[in-house]
PDB file of N, CA and C in Angstrom:
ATOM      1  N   UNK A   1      99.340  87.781 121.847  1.00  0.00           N
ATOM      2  CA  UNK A   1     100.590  88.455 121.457  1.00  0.00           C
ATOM      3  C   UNK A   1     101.119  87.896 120.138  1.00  0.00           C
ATOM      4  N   UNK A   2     101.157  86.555 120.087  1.00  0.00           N
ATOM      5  CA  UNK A   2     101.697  85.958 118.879  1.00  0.00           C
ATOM      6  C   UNK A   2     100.899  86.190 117.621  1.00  0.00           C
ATOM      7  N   UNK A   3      99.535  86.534 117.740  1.00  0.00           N
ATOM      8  CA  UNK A   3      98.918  86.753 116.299  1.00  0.00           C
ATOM      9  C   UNK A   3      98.825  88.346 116.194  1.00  0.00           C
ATOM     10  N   UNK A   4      99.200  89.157 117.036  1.00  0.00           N
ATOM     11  CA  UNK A   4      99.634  90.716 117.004  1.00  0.00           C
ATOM     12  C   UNK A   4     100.542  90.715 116.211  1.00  0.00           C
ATOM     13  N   UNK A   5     101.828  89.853 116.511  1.00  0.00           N
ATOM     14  CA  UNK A   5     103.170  89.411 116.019  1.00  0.00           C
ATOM     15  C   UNK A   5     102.889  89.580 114.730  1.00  0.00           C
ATOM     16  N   UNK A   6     102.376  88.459 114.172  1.00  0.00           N
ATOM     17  CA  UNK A   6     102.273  87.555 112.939  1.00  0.00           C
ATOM     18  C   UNK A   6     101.670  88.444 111.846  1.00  0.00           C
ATOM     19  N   UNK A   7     100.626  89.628 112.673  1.00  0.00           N
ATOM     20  CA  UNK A   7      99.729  90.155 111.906  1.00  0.00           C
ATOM     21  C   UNK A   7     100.919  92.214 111.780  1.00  0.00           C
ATOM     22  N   UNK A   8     101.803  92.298 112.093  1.00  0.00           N
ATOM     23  CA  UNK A   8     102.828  93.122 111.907  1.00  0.00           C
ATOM     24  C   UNK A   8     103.371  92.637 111.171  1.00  0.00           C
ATOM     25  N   UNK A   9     104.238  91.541 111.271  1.00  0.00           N
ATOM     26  CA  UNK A   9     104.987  90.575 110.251  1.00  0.00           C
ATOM     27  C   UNK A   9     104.371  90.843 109.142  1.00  0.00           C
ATOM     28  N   UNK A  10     103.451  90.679 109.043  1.00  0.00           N
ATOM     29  CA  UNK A  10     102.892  90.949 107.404  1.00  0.00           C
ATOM     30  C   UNK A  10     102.718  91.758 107.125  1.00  0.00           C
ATOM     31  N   UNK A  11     102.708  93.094 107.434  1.00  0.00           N
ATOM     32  CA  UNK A  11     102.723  93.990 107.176  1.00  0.00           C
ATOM     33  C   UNK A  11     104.165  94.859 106.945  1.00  0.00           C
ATOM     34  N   UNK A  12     104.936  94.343 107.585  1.00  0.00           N
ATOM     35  CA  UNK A  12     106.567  94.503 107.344  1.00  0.00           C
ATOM     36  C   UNK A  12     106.924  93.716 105.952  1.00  0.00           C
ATOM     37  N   UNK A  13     106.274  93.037 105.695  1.00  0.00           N
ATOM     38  CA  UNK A  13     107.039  92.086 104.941  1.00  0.00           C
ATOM     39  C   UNK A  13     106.353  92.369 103.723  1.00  0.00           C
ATOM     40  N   UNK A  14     105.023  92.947 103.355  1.00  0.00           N
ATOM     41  CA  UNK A  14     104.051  93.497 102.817  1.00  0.00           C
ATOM     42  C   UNK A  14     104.613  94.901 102.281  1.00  0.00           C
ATOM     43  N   UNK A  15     105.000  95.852 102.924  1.00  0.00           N
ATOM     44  CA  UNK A  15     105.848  96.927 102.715  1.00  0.00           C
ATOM     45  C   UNK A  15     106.971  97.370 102.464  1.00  0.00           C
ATOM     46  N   UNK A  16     107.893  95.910 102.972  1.00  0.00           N
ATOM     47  CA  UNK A  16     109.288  96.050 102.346  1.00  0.00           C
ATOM     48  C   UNK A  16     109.531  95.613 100.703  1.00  0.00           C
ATOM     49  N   UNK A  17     108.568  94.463 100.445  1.00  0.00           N
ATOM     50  CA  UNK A  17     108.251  94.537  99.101  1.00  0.00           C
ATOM     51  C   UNK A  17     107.750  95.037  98.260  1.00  0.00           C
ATOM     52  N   UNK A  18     106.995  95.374  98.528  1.00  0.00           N
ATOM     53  CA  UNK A  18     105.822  97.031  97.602  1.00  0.00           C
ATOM     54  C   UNK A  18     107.001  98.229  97.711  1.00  0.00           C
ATOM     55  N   UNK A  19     107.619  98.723  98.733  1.00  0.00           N
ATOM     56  CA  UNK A  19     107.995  99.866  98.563  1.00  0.00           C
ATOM     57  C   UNK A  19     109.226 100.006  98.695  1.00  0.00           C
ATOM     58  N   UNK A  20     110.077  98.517  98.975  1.00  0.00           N
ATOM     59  CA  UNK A  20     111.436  98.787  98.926  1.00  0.00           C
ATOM     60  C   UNK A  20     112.540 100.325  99.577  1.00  0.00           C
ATOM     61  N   UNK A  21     111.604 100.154 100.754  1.00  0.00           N
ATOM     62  CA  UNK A  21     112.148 100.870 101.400  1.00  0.00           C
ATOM     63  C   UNK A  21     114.139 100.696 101.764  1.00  0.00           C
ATOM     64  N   UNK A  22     114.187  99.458 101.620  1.00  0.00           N
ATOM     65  CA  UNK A  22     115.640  99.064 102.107  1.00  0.00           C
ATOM     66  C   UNK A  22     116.667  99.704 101.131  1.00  0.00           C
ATOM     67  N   UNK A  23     116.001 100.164  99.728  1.00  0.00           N
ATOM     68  CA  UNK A  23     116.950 100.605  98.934  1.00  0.00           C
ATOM     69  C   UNK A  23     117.328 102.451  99.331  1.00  0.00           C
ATOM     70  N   UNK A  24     116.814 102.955 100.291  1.00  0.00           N
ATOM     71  CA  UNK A  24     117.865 103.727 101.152  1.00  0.00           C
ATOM     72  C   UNK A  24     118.844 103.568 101.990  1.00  0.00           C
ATOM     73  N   UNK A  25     119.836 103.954 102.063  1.00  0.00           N
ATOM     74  CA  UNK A  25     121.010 103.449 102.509  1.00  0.00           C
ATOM     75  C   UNK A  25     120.558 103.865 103.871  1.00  0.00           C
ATOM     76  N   UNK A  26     119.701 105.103 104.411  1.00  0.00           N
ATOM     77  CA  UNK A  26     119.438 105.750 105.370  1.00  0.00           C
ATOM     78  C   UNK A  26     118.797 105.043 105.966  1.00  0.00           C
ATOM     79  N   UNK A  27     117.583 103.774 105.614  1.00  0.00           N
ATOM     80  CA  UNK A  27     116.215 103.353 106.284  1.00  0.00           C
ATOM     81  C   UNK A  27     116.741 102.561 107.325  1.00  0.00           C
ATOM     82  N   UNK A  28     116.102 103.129 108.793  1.00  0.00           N
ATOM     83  CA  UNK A  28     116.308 102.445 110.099  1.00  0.00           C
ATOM     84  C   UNK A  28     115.059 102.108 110.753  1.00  0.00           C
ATOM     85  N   UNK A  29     115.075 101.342 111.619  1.00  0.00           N
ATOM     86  CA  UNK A  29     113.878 100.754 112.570  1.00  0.00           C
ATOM     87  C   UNK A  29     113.255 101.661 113.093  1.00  0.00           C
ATOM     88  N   UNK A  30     113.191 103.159 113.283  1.00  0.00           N
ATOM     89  CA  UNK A  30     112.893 103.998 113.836  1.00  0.00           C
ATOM     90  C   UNK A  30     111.852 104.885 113.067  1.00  0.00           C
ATOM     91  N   UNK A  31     112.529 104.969 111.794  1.00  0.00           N
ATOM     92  CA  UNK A  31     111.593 105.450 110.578  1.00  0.00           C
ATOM     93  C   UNK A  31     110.714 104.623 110.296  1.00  0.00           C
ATOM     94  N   UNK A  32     111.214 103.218 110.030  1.00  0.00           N
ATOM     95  CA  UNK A  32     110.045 101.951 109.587  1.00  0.00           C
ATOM     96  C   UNK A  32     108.584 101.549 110.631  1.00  0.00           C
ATOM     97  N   UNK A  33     109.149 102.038 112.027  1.00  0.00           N
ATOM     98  CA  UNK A  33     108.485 101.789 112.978  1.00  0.00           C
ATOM     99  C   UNK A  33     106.731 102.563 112.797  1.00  0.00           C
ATOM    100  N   UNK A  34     107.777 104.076 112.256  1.00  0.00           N
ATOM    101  CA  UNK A  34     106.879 105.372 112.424  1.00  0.00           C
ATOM    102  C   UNK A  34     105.967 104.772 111.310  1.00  0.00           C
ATOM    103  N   UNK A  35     106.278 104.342 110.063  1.00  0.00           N
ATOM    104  CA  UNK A  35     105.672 104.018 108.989  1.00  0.00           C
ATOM    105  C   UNK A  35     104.281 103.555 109.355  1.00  0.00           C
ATOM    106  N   UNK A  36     105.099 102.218 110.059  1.00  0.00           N
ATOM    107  CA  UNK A  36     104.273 101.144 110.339  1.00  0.00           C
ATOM    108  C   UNK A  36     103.053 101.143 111.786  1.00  0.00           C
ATOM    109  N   UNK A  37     102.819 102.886 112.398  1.00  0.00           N
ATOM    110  CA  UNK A  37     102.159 102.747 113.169  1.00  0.00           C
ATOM    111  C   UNK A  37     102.821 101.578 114.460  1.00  0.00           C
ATOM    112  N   UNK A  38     103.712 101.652 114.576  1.00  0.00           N
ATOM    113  CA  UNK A  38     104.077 100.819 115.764  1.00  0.00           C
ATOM    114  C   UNK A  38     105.425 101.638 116.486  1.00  0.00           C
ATOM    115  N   UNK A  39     105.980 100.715 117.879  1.00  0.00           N
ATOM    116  CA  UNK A  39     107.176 101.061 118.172  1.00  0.00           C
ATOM    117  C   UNK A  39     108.016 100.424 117.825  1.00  0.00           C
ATOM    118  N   UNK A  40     109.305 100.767 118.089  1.00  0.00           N
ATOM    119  CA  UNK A  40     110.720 100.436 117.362  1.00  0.00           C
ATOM    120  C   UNK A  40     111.209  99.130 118.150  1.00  0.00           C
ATOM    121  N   UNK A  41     110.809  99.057 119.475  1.00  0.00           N
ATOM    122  CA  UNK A  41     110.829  97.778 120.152  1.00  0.00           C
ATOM    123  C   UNK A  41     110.248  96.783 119.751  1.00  0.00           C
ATOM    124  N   UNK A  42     108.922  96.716 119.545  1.00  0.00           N
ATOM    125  CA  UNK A  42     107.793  95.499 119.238  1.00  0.00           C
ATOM    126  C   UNK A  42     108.275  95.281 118.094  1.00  0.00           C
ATOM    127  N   UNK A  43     108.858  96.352 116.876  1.00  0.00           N
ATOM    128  CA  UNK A  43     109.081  95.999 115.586  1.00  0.00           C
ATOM    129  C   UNK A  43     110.071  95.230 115.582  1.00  0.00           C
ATOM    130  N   UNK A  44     111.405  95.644 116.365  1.00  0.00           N
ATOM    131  CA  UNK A  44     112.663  94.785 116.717  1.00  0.00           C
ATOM    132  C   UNK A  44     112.213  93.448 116.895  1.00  0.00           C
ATOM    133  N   UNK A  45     111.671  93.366 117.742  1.00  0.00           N
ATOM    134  CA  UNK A  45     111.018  91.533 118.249  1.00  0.00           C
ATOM    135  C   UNK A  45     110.741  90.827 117.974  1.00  0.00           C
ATOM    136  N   UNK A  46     109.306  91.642 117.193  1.00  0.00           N
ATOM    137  CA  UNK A  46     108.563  90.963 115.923  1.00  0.00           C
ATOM    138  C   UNK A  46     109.625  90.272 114.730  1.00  0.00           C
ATOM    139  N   UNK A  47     110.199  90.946 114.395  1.00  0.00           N
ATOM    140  CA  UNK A  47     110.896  90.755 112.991  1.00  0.00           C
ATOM    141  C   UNK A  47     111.952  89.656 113.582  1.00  0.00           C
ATOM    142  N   UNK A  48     112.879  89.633 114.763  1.00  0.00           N
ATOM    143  CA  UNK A  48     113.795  88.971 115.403  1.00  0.00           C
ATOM    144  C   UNK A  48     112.914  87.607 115.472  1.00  0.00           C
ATOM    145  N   UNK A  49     111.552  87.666 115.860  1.00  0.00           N
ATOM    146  CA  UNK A  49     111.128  86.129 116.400  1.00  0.00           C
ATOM    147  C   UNK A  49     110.811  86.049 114.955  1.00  0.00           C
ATOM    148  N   UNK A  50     110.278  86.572 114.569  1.00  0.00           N
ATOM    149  CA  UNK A  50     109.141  85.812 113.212  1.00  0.00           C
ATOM    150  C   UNK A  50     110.514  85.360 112.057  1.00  0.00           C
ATOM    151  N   UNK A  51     111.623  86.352 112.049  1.00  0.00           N
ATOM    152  CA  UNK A  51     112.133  85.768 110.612  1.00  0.00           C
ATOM    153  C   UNK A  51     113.647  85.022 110.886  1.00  0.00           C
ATOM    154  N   UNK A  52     113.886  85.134 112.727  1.00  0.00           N
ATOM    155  CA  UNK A  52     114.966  85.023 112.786  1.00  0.00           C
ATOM    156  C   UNK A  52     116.257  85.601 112.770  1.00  0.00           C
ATOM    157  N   UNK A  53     116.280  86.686 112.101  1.00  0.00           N
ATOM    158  CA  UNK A  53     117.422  87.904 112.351  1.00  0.00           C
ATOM    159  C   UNK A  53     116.928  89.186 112.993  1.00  0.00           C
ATOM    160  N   UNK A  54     118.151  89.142 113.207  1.00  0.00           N
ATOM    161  CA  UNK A  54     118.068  90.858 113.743  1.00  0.00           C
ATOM    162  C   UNK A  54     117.468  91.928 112.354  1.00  0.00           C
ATOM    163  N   UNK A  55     117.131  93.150 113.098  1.00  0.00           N
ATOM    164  CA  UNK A  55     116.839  94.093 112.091  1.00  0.00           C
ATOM    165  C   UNK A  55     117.734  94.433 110.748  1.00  0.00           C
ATOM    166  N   UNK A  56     119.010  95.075 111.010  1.00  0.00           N
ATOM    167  CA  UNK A  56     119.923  94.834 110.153  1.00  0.00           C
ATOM    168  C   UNK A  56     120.219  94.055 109.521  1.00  0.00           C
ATOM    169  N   UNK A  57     120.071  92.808 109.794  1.00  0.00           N
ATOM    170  CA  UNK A  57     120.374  91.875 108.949  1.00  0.00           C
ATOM    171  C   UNK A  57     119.201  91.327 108.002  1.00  0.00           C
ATOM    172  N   UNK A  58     117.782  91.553 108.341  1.00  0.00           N
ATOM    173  CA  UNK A  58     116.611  91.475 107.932  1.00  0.00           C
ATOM    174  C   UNK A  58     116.690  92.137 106.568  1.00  0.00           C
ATOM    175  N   UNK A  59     117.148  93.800 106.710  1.00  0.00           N
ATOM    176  CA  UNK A  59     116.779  94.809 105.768  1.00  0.00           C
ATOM    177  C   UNK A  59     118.085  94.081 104.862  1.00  0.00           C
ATOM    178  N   UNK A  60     119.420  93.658 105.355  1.00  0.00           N
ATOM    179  CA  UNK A  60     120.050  93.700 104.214  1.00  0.00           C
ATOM    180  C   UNK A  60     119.641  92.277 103.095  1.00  0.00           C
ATOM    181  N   UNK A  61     119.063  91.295 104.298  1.00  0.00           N
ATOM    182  CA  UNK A  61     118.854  90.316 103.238  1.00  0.00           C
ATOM    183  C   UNK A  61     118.083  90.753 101.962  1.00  0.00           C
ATOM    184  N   UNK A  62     117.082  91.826 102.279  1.00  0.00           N
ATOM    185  CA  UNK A  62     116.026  92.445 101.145  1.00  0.00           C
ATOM    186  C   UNK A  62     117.388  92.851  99.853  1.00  0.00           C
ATOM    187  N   UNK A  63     118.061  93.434 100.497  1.00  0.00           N
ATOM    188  CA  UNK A  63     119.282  94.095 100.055  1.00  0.00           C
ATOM    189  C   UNK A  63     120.153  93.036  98.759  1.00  0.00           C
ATOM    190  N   UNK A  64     120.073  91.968  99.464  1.00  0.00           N
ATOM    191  CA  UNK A  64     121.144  91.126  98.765  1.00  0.00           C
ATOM    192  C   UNK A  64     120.343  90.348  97.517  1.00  0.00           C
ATOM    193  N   UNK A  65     118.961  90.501  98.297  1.00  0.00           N
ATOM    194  CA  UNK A  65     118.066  89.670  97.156  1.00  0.00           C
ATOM    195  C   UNK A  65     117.653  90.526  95.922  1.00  0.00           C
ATOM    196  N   UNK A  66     118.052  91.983  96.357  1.00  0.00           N
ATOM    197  CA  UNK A  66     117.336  93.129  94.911  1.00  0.00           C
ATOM    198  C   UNK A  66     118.322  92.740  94.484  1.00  0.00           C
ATOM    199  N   UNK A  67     119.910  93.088  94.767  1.00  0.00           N
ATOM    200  CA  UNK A  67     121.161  92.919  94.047  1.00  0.00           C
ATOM    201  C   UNK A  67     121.307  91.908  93.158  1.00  0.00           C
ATOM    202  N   UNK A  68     120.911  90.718  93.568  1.00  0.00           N
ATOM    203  CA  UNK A  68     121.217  89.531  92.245  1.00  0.00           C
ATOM    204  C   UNK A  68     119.845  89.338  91.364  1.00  0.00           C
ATOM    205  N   UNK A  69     118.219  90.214  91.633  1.00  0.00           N
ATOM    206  CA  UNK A  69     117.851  90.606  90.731  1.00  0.00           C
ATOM    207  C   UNK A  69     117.966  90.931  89.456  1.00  0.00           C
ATOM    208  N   UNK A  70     119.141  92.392  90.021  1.00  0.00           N
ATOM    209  CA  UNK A  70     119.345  93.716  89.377  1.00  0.00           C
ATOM    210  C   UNK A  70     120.552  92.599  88.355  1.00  0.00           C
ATOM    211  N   UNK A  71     121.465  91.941  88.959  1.00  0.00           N
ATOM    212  CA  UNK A  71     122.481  91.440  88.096  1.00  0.00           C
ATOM    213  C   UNK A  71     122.209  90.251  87.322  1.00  0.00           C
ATOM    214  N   UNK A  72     120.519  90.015  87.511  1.00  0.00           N
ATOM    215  CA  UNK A  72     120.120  88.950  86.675  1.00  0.00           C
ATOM    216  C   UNK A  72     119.813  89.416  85.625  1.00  0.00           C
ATOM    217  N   UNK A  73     119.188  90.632  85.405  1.00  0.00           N
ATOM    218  CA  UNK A  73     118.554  91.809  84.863  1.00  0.00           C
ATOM    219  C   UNK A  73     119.697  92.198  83.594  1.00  0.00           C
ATOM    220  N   UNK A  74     121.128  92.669  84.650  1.00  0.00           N
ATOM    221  CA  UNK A  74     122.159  92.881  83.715  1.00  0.00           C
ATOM    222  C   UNK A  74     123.717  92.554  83.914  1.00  0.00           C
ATOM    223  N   UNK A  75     123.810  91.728  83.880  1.00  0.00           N
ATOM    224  CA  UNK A  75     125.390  90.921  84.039  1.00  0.00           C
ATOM    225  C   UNK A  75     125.995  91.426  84.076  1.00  0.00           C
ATOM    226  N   UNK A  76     126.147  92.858  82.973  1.00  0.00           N
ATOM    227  CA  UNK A  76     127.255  93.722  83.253  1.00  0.00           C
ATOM    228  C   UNK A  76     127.473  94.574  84.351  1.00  0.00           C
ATOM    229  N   UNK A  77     126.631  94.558  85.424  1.00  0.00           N
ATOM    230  CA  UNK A  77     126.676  95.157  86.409  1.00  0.00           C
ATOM    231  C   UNK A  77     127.988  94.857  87.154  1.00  0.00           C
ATOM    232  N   UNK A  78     128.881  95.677  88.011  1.00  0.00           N
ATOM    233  CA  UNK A  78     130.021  95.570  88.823  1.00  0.00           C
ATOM    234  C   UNK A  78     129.347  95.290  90.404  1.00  0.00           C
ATOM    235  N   UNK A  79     130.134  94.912  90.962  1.00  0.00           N
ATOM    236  CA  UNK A  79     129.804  94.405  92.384  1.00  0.00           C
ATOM    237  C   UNK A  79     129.719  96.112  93.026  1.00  0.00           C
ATOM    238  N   UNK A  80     130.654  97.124  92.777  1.00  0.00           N
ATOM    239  CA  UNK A  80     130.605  98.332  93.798  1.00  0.00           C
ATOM    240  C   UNK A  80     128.881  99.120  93.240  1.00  0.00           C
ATOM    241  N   UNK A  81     128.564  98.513  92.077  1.00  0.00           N
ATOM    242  CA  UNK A  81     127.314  99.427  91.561  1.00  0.00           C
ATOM    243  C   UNK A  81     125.951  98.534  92.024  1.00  0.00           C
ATOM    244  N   UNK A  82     126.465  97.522  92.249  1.00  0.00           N
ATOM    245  CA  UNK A  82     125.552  96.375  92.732  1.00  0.00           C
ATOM    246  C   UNK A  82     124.952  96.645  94.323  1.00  0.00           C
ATOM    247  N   UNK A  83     126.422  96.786  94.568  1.00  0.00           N
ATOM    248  CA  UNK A  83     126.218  97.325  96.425  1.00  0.00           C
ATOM    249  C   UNK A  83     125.450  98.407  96.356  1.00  0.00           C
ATOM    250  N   UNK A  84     125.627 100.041  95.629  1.00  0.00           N
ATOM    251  CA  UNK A  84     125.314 101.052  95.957  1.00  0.00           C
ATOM    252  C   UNK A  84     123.376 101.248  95.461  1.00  0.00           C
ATOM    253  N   UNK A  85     123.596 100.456  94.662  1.00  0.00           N
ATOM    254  CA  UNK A  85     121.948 100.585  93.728  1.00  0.00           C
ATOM    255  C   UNK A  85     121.263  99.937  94.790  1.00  0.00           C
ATOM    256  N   UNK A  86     121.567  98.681  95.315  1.00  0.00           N
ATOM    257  CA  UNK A  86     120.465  97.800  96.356  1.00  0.00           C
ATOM    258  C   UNK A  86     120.063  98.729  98.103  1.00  0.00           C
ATOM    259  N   UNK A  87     121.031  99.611  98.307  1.00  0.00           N
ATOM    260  CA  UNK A  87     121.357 100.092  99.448  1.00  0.00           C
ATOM    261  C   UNK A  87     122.185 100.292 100.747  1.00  0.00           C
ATOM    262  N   UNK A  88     123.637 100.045 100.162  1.00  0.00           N
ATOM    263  CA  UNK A  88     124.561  99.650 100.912  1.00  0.00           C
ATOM    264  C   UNK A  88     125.322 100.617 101.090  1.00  0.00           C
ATOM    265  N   UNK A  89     125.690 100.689 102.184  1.00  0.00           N
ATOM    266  CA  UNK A  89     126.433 102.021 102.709  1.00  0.00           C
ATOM    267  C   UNK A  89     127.903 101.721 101.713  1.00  0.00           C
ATOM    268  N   UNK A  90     128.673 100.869 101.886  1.00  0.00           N
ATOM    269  CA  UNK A  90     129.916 100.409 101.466  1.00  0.00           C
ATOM    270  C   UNK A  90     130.020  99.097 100.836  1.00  0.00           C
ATOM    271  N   UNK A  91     130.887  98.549  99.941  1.00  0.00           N
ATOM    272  CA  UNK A  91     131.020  97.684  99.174  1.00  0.00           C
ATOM    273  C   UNK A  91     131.350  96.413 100.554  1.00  0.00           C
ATOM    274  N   UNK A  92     131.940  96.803 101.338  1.00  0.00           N
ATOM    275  CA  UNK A  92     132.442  96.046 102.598  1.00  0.00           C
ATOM    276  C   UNK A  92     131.184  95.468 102.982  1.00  0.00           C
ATOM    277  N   UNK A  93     130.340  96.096 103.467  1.00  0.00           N
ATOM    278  CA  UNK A  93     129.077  95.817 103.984  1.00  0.00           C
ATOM    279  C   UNK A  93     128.459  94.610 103.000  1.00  0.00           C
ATOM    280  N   UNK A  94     128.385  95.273 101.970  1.00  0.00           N
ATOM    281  CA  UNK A  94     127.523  93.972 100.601  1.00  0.00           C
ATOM    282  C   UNK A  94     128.436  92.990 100.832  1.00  0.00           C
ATOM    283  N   UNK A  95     129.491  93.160 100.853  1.00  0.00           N
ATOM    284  CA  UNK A  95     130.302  91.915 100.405  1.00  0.00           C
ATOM    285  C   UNK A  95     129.898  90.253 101.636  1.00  0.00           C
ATOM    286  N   UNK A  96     130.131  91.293 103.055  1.00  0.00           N
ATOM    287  CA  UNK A  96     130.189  90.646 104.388  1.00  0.00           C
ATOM    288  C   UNK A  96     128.109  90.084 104.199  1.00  0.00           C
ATOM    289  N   UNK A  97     127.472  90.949 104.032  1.00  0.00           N
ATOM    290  CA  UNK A  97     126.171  90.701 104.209  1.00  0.00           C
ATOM    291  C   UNK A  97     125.714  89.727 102.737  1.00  0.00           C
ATOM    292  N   UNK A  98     126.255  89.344 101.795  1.00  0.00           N
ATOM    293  CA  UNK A  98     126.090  88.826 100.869  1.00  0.00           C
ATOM    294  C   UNK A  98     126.404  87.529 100.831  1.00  0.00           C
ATOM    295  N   UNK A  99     127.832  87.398 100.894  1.00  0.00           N
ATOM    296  CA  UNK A  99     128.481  86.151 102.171  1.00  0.00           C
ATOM    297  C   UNK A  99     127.586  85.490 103.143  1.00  0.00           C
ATOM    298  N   UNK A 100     126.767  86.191 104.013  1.00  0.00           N
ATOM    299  CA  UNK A 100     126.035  85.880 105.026  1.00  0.00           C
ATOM    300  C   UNK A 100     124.802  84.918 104.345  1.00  0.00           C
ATOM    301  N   UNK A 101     124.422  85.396 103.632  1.00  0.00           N
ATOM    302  CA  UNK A 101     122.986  85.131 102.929  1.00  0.00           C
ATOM    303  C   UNK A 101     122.833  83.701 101.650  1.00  0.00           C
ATOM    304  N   UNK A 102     124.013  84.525 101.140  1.00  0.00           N
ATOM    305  CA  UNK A 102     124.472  83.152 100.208  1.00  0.00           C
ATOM    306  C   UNK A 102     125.503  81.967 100.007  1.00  0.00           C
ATOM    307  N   UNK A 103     126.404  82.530 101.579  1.00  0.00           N
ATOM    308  CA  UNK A 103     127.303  81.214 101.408  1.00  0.00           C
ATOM    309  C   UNK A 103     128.847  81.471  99.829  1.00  0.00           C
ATOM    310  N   UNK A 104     129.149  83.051  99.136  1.00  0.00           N
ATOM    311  CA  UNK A 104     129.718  82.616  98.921  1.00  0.00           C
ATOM    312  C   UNK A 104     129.695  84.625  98.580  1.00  0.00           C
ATOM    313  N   UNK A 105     131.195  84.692  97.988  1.00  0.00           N
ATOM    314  CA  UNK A 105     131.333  85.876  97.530  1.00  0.00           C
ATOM    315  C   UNK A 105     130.475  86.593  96.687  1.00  0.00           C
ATOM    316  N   UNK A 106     130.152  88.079  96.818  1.00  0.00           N
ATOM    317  CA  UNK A 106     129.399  88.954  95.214  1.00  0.00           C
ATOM    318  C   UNK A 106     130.123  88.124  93.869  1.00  0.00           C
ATOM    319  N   UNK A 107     131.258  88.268  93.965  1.00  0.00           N
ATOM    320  CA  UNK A 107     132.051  87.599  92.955  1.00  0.00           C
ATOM    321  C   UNK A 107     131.582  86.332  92.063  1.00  0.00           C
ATOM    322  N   UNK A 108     131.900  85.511  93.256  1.00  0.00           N
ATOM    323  CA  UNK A 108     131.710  84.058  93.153  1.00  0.00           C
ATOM    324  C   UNK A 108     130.491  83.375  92.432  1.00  0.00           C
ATOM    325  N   UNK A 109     129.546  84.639  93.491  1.00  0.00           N
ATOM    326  CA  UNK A 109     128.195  83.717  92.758  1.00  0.00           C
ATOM    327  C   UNK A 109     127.815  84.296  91.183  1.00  0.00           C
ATOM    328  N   UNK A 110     128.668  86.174  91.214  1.00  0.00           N
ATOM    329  CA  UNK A 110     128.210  86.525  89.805  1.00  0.00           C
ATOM    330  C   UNK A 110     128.948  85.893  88.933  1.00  0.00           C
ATOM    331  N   UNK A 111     130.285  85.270  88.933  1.00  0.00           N
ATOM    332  CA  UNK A 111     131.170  84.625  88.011  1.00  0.00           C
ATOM    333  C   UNK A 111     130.376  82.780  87.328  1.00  0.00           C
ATOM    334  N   UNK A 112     129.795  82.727  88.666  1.00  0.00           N
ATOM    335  CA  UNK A 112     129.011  81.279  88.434  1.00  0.00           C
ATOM    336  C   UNK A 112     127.480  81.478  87.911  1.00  0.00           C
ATOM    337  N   UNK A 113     127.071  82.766  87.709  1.00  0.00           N
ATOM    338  CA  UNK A 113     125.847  82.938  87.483  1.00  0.00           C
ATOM    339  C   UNK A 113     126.108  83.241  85.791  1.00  0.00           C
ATOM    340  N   UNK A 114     127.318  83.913  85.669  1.00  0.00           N
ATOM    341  CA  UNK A 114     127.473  84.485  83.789  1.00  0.00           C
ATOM    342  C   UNK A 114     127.545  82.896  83.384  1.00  0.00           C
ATOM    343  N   UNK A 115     128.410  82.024  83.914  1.00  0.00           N
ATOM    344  CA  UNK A 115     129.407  80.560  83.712  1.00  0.00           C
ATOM    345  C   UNK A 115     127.600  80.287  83.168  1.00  0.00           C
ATOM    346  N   UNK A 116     126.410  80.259  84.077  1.00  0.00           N
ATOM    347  CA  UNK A 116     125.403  78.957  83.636  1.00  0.00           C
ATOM    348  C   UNK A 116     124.209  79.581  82.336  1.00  0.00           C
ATOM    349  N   UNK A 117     124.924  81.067  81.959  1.00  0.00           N
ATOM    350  CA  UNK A 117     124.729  81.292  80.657  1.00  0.00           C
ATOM    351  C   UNK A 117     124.654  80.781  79.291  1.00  0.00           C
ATOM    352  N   UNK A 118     126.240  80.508  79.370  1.00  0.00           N
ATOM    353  CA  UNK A 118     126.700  80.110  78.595  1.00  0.00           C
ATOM    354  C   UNK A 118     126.287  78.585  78.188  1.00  0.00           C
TER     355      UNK A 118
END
């Protein structure tokens, strides 16, 4: 079971990077499942044991990590264009799931990221 696991895992993790699926605001475990030749359960599990979060929180980390890409890319980016480009339903959502991931506001870290520009 565990190298079934391991050997999905990579393939999730294989596909969320190649195809950035997360940058639909729409993409759910149900669609990803279908993608991936599997069910929406085993995929839940898989992803829960192997990376540690839940699904949602899985896809948004992808989420939070394109976002400070994209604002490495271009500083002038705003936090509401930041949210909507990576895949976020609402600025609320980025903000709370961004927080989660990095320990500090969209704000915070983009204000400290222009600051080590300079």
């Amino acid at each position: 079971e565990s190298r079934r696991m391991n050997v999905l895992y990579k393939s999730v993790v294989e596909y969320m990077e190649k195809n950035q699926p997360f940058l639909d605001e729409n993409f759910n475990l149900e669609d990803f499942a279908r993608r991936l030749y599997t069910n929406k359960v085993y995929l839940s599990r898989t992803v829960n044991t192997l990376s540690g979060r839940n699904f949602r929180q899985f896809v948004n980390y992808y989420r939070v990590k394109y976002s400070t890409e994209l604002f490495r890319q271009d500083p002038r980016l705003k936090v509401e264009e930041l949210a909507m480009m990576s895949g976020f339903h609402t600025v609320v959502s980025y903000n709370m799931a961004f927080h989660l991931f990095m320990n500090e506001t969209p704000s915070e870290w983009m204000r400290r990221y222009r600051s080590s520009l300079i």
